[in-house]
N, C-alpha and C. Protein backbone atom coordinates (compact mmCIF):
# COMPACT_ATOMS: atom_id res chain seq x y z
N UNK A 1 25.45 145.63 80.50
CA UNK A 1 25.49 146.74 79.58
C UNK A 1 25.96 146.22 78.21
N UNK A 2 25.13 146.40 76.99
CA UNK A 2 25.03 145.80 75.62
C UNK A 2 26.81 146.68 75.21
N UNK A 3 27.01 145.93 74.23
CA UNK A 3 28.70 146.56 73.36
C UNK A 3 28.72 147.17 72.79
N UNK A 4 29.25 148.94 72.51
CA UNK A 4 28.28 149.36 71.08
C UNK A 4 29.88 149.25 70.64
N UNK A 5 29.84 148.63 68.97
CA UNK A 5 30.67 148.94 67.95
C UNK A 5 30.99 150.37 67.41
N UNK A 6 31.44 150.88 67.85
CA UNK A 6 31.81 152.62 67.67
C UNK A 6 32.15 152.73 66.39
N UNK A 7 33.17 151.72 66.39
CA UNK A 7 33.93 151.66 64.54
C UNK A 7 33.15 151.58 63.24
N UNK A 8 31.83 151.03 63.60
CA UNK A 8 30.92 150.89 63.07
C UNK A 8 30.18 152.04 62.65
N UNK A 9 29.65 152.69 63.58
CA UNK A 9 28.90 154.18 63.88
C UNK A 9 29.86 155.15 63.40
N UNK A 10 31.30 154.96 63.61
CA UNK A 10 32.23 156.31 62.98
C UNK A 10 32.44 156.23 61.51
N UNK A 11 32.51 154.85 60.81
CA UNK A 11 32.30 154.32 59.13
C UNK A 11 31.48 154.73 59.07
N UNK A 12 30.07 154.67 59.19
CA UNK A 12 28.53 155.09 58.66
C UNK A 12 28.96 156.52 58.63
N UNK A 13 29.23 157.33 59.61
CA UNK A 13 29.26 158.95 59.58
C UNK A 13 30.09 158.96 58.75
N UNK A 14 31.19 158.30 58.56
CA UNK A 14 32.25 159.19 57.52
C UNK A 14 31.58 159.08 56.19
N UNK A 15 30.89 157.97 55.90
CA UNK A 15 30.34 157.09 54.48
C UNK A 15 29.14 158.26 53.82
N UNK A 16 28.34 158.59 55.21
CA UNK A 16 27.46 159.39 54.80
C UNK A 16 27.69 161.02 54.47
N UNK A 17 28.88 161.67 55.08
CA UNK A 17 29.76 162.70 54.71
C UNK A 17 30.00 162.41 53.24
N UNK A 18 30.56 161.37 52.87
CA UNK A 18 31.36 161.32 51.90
C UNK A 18 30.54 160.94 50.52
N UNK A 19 29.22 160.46 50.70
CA UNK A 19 28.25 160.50 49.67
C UNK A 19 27.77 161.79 49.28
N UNK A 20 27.10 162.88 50.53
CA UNK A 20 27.02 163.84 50.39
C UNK A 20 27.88 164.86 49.82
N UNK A 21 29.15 164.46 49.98
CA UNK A 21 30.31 165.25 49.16
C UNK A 21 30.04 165.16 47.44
N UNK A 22 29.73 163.95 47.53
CA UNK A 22 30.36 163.11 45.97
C UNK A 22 28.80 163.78 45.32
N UNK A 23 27.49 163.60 46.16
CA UNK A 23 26.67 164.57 45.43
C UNK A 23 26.48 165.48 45.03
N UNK A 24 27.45 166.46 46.04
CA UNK A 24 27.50 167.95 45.50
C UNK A 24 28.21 168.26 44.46
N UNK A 25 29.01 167.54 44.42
CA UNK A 25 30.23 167.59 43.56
C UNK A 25 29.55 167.12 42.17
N UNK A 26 28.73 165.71 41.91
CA UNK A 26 28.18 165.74 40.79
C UNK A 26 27.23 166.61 40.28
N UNK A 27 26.55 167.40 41.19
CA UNK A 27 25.65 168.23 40.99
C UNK A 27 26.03 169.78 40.56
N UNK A 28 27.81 169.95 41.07
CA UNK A 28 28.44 171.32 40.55
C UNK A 28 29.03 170.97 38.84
N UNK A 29 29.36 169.49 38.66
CA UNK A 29 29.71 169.06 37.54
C UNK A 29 28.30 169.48 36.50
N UNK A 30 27.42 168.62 36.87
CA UNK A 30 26.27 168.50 35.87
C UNK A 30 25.85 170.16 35.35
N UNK A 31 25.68 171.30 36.58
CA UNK A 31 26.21 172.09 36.03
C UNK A 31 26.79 173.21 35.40
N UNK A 32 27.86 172.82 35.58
CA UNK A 32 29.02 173.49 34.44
C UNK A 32 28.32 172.58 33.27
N UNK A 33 27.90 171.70 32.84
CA UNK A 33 28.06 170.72 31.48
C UNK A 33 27.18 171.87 30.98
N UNK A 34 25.70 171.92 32.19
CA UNK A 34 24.83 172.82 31.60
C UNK A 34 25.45 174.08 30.96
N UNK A 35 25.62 175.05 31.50
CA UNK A 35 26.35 176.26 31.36
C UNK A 35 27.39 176.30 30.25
N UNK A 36 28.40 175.52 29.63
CA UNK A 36 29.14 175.20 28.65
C UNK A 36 27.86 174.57 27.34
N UNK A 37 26.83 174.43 27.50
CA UNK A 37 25.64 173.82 26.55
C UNK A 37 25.14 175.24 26.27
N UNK A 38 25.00 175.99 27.08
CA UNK A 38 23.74 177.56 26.96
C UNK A 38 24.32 178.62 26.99
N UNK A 39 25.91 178.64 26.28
CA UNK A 39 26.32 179.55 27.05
C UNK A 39 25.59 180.88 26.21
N UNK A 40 26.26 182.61 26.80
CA UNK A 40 25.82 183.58 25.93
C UNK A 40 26.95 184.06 24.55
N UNK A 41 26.42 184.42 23.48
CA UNK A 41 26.96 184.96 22.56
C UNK A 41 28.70 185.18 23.12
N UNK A 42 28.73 186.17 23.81
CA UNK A 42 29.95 186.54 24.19
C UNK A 42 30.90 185.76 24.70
N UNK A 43 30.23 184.72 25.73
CA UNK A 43 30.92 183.36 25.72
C UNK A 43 31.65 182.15 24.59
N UNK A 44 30.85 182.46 23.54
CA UNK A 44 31.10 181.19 22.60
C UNK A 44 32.07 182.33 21.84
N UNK A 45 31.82 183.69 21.43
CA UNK A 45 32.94 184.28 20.82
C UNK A 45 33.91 184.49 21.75
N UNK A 46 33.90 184.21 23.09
CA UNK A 46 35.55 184.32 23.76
C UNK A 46 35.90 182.60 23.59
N UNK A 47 35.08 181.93 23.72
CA UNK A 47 35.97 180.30 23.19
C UNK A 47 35.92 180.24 22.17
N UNK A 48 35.87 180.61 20.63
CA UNK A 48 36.13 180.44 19.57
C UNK A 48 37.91 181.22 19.48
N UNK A 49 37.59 182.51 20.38
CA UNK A 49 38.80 182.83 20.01
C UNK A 49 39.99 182.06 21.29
N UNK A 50 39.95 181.60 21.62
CA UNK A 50 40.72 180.85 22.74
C UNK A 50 40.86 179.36 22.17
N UNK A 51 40.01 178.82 21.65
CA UNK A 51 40.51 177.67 20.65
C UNK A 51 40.67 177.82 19.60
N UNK A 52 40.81 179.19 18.84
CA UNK A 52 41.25 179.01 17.19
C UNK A 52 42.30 179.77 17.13
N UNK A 53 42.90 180.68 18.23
CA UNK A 53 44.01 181.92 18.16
C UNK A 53 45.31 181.43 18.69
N UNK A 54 46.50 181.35 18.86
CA UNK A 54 47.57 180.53 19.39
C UNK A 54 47.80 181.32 20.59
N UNK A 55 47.92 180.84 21.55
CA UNK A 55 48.14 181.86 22.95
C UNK A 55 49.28 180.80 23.40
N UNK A 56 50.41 180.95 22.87
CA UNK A 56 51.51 180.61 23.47
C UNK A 56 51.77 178.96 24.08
N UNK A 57 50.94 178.46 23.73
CA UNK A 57 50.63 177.11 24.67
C UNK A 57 49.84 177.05 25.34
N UNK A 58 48.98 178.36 25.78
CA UNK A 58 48.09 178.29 27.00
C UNK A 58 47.17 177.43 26.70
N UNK A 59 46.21 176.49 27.60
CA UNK A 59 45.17 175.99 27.27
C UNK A 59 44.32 176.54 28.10
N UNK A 60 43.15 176.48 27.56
CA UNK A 60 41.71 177.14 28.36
C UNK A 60 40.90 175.98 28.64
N UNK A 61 39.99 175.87 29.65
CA UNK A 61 38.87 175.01 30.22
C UNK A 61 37.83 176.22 30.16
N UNK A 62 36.95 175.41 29.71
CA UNK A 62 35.84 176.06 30.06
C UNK A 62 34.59 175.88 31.60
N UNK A 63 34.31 176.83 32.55
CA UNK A 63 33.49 176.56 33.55
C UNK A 63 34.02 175.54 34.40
N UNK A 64 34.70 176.22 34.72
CA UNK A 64 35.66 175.52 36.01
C UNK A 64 35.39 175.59 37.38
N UNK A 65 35.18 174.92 38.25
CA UNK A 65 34.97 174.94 39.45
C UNK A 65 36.31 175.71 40.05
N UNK A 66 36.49 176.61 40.86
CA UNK A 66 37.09 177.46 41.65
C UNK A 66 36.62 177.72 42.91
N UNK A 67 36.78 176.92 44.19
CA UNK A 67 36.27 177.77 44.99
C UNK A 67 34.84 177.26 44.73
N UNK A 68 34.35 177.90 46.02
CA UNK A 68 32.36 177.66 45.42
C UNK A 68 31.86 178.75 44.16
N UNK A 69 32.78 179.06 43.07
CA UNK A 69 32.36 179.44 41.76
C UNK A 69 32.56 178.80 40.89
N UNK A 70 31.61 178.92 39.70
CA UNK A 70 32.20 178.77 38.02
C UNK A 70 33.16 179.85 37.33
N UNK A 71 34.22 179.23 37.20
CA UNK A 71 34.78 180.51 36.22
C UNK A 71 34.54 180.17 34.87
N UNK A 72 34.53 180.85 34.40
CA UNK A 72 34.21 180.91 32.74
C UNK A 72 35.09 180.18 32.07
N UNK A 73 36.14 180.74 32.02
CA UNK A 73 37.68 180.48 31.15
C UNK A 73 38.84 180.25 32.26
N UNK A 74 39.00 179.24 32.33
CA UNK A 74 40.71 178.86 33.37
C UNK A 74 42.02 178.56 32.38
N UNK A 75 42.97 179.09 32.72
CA UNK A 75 44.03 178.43 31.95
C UNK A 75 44.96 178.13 33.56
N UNK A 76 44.58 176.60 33.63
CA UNK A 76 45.61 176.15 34.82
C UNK A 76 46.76 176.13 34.94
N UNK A 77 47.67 176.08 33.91
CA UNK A 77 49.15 176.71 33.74
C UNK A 77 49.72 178.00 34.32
N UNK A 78 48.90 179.40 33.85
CA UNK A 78 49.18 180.44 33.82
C UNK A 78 48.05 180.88 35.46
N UNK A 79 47.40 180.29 35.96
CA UNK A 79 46.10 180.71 36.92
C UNK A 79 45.95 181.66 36.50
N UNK A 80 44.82 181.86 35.43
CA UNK A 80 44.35 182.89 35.04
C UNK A 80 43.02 182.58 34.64
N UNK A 81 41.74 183.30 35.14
CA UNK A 81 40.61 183.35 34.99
C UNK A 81 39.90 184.58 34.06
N UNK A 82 39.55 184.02 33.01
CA UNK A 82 38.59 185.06 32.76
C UNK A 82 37.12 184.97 32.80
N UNK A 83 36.59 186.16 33.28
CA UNK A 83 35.11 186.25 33.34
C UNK A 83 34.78 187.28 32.20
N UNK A 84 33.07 186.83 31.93
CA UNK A 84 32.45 187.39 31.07
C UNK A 84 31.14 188.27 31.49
N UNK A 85 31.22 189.46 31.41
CA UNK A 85 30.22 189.65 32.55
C UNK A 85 29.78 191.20 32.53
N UNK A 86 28.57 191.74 32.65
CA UNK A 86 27.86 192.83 32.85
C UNK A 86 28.46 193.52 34.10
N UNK A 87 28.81 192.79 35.19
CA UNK A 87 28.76 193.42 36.24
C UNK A 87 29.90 192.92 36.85
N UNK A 88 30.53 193.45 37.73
CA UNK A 88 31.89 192.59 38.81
C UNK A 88 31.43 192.65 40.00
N UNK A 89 31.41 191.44 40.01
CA UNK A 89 31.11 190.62 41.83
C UNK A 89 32.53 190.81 42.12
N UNK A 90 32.42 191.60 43.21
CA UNK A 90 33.83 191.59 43.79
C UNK A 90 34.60 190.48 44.92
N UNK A 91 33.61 190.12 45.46
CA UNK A 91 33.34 189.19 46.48
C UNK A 91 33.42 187.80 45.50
N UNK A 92 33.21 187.77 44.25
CA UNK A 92 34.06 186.15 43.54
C UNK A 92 35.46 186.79 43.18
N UNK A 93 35.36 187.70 43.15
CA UNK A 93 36.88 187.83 42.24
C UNK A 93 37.73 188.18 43.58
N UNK A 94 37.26 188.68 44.58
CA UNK A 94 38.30 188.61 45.73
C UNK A 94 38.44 186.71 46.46
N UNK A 95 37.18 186.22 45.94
CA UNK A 95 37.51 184.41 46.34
C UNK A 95 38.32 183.83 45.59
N UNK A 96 38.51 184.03 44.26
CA UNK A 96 39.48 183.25 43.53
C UNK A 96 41.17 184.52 43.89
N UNK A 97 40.97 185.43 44.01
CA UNK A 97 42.04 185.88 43.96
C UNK A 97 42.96 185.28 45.41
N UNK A 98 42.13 185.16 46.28
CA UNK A 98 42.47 184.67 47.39
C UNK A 98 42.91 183.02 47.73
N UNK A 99 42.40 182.13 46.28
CA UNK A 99 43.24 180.92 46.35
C UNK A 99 43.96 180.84 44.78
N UNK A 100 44.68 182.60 44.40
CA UNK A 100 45.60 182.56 43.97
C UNK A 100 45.79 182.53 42.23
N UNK A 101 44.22 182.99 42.33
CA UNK A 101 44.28 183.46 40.76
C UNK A 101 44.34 184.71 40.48
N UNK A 102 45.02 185.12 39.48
CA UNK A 102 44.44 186.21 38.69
C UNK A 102 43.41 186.15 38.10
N UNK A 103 42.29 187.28 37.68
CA UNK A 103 41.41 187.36 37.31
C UNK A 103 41.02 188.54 36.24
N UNK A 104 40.81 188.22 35.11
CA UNK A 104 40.50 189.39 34.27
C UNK A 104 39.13 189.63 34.11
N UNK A 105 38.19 190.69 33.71
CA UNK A 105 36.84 190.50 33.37
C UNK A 105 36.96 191.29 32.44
N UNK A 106 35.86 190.72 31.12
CA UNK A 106 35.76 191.50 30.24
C UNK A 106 34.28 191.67 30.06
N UNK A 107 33.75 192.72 29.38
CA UNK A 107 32.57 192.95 29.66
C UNK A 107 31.71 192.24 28.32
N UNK A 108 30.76 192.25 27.75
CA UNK A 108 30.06 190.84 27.11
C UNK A 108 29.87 191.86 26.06
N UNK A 109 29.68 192.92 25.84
CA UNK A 109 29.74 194.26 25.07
C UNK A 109 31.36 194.19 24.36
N UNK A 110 32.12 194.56 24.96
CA UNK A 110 33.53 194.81 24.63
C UNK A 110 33.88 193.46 23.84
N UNK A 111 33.25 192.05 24.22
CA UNK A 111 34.32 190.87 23.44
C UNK A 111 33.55 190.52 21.80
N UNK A 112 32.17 191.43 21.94
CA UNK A 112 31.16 191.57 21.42
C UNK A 112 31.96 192.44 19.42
N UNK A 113 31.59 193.60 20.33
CA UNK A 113 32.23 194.56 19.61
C UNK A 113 33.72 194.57 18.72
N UNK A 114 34.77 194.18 20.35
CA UNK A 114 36.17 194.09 19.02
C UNK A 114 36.74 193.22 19.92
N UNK A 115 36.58 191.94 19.53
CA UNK A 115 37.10 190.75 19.75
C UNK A 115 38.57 190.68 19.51
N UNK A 116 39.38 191.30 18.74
CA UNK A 116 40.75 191.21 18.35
C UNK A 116 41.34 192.02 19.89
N UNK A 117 41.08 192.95 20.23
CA UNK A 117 41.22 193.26 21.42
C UNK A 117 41.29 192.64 22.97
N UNK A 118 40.13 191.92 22.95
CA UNK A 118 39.97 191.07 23.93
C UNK A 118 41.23 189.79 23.74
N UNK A 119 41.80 189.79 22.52
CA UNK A 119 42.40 188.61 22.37
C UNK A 119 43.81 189.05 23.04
N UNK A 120 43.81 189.95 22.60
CA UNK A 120 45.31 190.95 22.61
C UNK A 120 45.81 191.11 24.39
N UNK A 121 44.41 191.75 24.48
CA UNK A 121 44.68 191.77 26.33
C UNK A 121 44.63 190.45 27.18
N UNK A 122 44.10 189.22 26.41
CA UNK A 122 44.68 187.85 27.29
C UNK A 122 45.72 187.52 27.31
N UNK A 123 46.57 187.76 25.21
CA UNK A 123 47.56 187.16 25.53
C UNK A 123 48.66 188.51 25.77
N UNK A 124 48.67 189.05 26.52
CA UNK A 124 49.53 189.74 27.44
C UNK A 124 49.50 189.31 28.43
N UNK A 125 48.10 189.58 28.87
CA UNK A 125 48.32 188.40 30.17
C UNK A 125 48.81 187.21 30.92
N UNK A 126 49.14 186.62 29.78
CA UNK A 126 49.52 185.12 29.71
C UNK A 126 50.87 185.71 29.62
N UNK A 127 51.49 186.58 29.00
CA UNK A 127 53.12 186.70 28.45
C UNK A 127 53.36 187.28 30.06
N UNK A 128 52.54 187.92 31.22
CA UNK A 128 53.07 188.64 32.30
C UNK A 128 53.36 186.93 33.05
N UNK A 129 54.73 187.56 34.22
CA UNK A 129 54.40 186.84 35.65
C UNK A 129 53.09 186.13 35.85
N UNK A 130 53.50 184.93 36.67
CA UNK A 130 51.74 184.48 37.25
C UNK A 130 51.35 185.22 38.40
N UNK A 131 52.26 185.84 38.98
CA UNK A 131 52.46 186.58 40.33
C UNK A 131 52.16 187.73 40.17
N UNK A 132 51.89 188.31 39.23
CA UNK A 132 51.64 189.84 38.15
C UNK A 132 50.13 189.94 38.61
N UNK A 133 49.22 190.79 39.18
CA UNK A 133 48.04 190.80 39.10
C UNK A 133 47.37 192.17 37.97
N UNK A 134 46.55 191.68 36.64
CA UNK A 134 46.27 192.44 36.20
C UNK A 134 45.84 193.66 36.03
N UNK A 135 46.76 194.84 35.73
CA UNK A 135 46.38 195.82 35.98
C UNK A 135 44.87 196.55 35.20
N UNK A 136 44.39 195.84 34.76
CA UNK A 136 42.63 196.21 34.52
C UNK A 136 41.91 194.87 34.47
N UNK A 137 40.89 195.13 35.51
CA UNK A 137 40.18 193.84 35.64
C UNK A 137 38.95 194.23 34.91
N UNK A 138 38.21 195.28 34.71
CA UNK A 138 37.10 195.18 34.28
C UNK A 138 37.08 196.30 33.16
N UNK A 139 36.55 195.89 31.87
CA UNK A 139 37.20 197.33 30.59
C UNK A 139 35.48 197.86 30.49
């Protein structure tokens, strides 16, 4: 009866797991790059005002992997997500809330319209608890 090298056969499986990982993973990277390149109107006026307004120290990322989502806006300090958005998926915002973010949504109309507002209600947000869950998620 021939020898089989097992150690051999259990490296290959892990190797081939672990390429497949590293692909998905470049493929959730590539993109977010996209998505931060195309974003909509309402997007680039919520990061203009998130990089030109002082929010306490907070820093923002843009299109962040969370979970099997993109969030729009992360500030990893404060776990706070904001989305930009017509509609609320409740089922993402109950996934990130569930590994412990807060989540605000603002609607693409509203950051549109009066942007000084939208600014106002982040940085409150940021001044609450991280443990604080926002009392309006969608305006």
């Amino acid at each position: 009866m021939p020898v089989v090298d097992t150690g051999r056969i259990v490296a290959s499986a892990v190797k081939g797991r672990e390429r497949k990982r590293w692909r998905t993973l470049q493929k959730r990277i590539e993109r977010a790059r996209g998505l931060r390149r195309s974003g909509n109107h309402a997007e680039q006026a919520m990061w203009e005002l998130l990089c030109t307004r002082p929010l306490g120290g907070a820093r923002f990322r843009r299109m962040q992997p969370i979970g099997p989502y993109l969030a729009a806006f992360v500030c990893t300090t404060k776990k706070l997500v904001i989305e930009i958005d017509g509609d609320d998926d409740a089922g993402r915002t109950q996934s990130m809330e569930q590994l412990g973010w807060r989540v605000a949504r603002f609607a693409a109309k509203d950051v549109l319209d009066d942007p000084e507002e939208a600014w106002q209600e982040i940085f409150r947000l940021l001044q609450a608890p991280a443990t604080a869950a926002p009392d309006r998620l969608k305006r």
